[in-house]
Protein backbone atom coordinates (compact mmCIF):
# COMPACT_ATOMS: atom_id res chain seq x y z
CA UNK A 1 -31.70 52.61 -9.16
CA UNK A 2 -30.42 50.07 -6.34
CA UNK A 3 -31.40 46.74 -6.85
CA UNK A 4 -32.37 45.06 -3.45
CA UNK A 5 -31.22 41.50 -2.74
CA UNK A 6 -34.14 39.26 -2.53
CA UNK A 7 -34.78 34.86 -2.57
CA UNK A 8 -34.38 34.50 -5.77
CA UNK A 9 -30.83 36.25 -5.85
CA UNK A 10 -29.37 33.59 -2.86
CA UNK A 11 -30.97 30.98 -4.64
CA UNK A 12 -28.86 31.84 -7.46
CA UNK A 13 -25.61 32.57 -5.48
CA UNK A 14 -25.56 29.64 -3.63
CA UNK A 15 -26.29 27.19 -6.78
CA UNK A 16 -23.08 29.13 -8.61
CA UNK A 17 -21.17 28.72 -5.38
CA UNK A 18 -21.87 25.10 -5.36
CA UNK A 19 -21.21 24.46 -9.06
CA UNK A 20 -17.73 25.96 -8.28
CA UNK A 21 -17.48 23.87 -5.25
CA UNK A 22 -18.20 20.63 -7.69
CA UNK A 23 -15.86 21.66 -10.07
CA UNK A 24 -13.09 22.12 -7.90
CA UNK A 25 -13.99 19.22 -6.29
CA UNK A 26 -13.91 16.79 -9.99
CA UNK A 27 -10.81 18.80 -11.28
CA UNK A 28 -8.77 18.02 -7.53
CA UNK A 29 -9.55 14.29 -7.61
CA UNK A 30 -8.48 13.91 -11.52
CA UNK A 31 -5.28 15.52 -10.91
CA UNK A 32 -4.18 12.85 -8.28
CA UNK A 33 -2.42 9.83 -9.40
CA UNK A 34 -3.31 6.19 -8.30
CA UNK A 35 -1.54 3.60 -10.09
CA UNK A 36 -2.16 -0.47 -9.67
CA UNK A 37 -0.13 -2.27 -7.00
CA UNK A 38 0.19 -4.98 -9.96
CA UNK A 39 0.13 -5.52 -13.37
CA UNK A 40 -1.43 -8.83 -13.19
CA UNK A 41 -4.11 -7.60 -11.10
CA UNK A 42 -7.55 -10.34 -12.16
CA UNK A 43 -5.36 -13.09 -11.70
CA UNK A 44 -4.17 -12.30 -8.47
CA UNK A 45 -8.00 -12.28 -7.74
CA UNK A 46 -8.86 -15.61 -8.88
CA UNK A 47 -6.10 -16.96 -7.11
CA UNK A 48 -7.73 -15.43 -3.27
CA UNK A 49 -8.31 -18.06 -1.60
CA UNK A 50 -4.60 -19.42 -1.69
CA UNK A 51 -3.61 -15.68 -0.49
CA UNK A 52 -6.23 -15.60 1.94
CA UNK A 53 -4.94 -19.38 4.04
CA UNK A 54 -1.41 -17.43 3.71
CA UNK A 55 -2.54 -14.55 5.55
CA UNK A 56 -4.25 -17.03 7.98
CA UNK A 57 -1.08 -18.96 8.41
CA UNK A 58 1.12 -15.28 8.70
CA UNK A 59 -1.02 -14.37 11.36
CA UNK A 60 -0.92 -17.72 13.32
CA UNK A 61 2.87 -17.60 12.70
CA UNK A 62 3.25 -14.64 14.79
CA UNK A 63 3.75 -10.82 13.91
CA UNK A 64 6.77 -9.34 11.84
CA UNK A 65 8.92 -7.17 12.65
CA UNK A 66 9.83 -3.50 10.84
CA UNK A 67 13.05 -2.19 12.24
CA UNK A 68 14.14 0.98 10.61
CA UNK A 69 17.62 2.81 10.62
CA UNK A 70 18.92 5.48 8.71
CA UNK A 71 19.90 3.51 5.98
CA UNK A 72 18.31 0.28 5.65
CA UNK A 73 14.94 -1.56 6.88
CA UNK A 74 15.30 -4.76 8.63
CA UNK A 75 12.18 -6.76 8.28
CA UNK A 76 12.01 -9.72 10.90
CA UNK A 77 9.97 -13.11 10.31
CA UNK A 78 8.96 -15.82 13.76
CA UNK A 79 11.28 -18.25 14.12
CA UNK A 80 11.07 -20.97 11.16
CA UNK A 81 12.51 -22.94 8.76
CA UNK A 82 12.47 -20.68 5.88
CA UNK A 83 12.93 -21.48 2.62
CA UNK A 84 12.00 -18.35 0.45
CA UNK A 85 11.39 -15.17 1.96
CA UNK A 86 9.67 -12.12 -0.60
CA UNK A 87 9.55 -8.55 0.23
CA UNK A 88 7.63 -6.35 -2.05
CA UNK A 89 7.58 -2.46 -0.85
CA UNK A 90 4.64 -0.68 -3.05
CA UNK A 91 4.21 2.93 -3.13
CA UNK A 92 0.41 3.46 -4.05
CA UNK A 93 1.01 6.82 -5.82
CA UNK A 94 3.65 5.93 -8.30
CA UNK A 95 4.38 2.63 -9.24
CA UNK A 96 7.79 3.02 -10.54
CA UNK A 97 9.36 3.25 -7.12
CA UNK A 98 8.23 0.01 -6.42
CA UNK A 99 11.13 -2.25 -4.83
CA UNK A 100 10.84 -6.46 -4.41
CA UNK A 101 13.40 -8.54 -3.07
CA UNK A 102 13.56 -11.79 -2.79
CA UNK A 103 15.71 -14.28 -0.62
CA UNK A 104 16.35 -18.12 -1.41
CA UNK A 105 17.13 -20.51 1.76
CA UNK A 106 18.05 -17.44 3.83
CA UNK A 107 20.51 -18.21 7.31
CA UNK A 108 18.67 -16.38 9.62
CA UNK A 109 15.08 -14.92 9.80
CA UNK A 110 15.71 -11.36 9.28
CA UNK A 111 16.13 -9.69 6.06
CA UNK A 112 18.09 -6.52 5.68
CA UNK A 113 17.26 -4.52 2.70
CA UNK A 114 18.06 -0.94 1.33
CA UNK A 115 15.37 1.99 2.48
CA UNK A 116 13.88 3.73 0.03
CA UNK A 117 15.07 7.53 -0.94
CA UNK A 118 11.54 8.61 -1.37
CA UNK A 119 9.85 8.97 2.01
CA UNK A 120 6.05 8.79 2.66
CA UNK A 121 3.67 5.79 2.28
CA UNK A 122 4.47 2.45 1.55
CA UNK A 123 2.10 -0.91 1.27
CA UNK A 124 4.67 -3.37 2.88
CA UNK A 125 4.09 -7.26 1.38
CA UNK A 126 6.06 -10.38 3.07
CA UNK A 127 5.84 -13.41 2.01
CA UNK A 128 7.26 -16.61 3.20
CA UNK A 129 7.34 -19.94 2.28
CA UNK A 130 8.23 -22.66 4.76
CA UNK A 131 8.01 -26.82 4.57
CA UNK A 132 5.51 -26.56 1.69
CA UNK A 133 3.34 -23.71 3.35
CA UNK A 134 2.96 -20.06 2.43
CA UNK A 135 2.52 -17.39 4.77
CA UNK A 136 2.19 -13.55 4.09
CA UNK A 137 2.05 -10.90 5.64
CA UNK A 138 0.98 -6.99 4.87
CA UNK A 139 1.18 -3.66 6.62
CA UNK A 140 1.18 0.06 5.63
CA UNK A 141 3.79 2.06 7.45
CA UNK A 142 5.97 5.89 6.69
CA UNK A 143 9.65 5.96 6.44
C-alpha cells in the first residue's frame, strides 16, 4: 500500500524541520562565551555621566592614534600635558587575556606597549588625564 503525501504530511515536516532549526539555533548561542568587560560593572554605570564629558573631551582633543608592528602597538594621544595615561585592551570573548597598562607623568605622548599573542578582536580603552581633566577614548580594532 503506498501512502501518498498530502497537507497534512508538509505541515508536519516543516514544523519538525523548524523545531530542529530552533534547537540548533538555542544549543549554538549557549555554547558561545561572552564574559563582562569588568567586574565592577553597576558602578561603572552610576558613575556615566563623568565617562560620558571624558569621551566629549577625547573627542574634542583630537583622534588617537593605533600604530601596529610586529611586536608591539604604539598608541598615540594629541599633543598635551599629560599626566596619567591608561590603556586597557579587552578581549570580549575571554576575559583572562585582558591587558591594562598604565603610565604616570609620561615624556612624550605615545605609549609603546607589548601586542597581544592572541590575535582577533579587541575593545581598545584610553584614558587620559590632563590639568585636572579626563579624557577617554575607545575603539574596536583586529591585530
Amino acid at each position: 500500500m503506498k501512502i501518498k503525501f498530502n497537507w497534512g504530511h508538509g505541515i508536519t515536516l516543516f514544523l519538525l524541520g523548524f523545531i530542529a532549526f530552533i534547537a540548533t539555533l538555542v544549543y549554538g548561542t549557549f555554547q558561545q562565551r561572552v564574559d563582562l568587560t569588568s567586574e565592577d560593572y553597576y558602578a561603572q554605570e552610576v558613575s556615566y555621566d563623568e565617562e560620558k564629558r571624558a569621551i566629549e573631551n577625547g573627542m574634542s582633543a583630537g583622534e588617537v592614534d593605533l600604530i601596529k608592528s610586529a611586536q608591539s602597538l604604539e598608541i598615540v594621544l594629541p599633543e598635551g600635558d599629560w599626566s596619567k595615561i591608561s590603556i586597557k585592551l579587552l578581549r570580549p570573548d575571554n576575559a583572562a587575556l585582558d591587558v591594562a597598562n598604565e603610565v604616570e607623568n609620561p615624556e612624550t605622548n605615545s605609549i609603546s606597549i607589548k601586542r597581544p599573542a592572541t590575535a582577533g578582536l579587541w575593545n581598545v580603552e584610553v584614558v587620559g588625564e590632563s590639568q585636572g581633566e579626563t579624557y577617554r577614548w575607545e575603539f574596536k580594532d583586529r591585530f
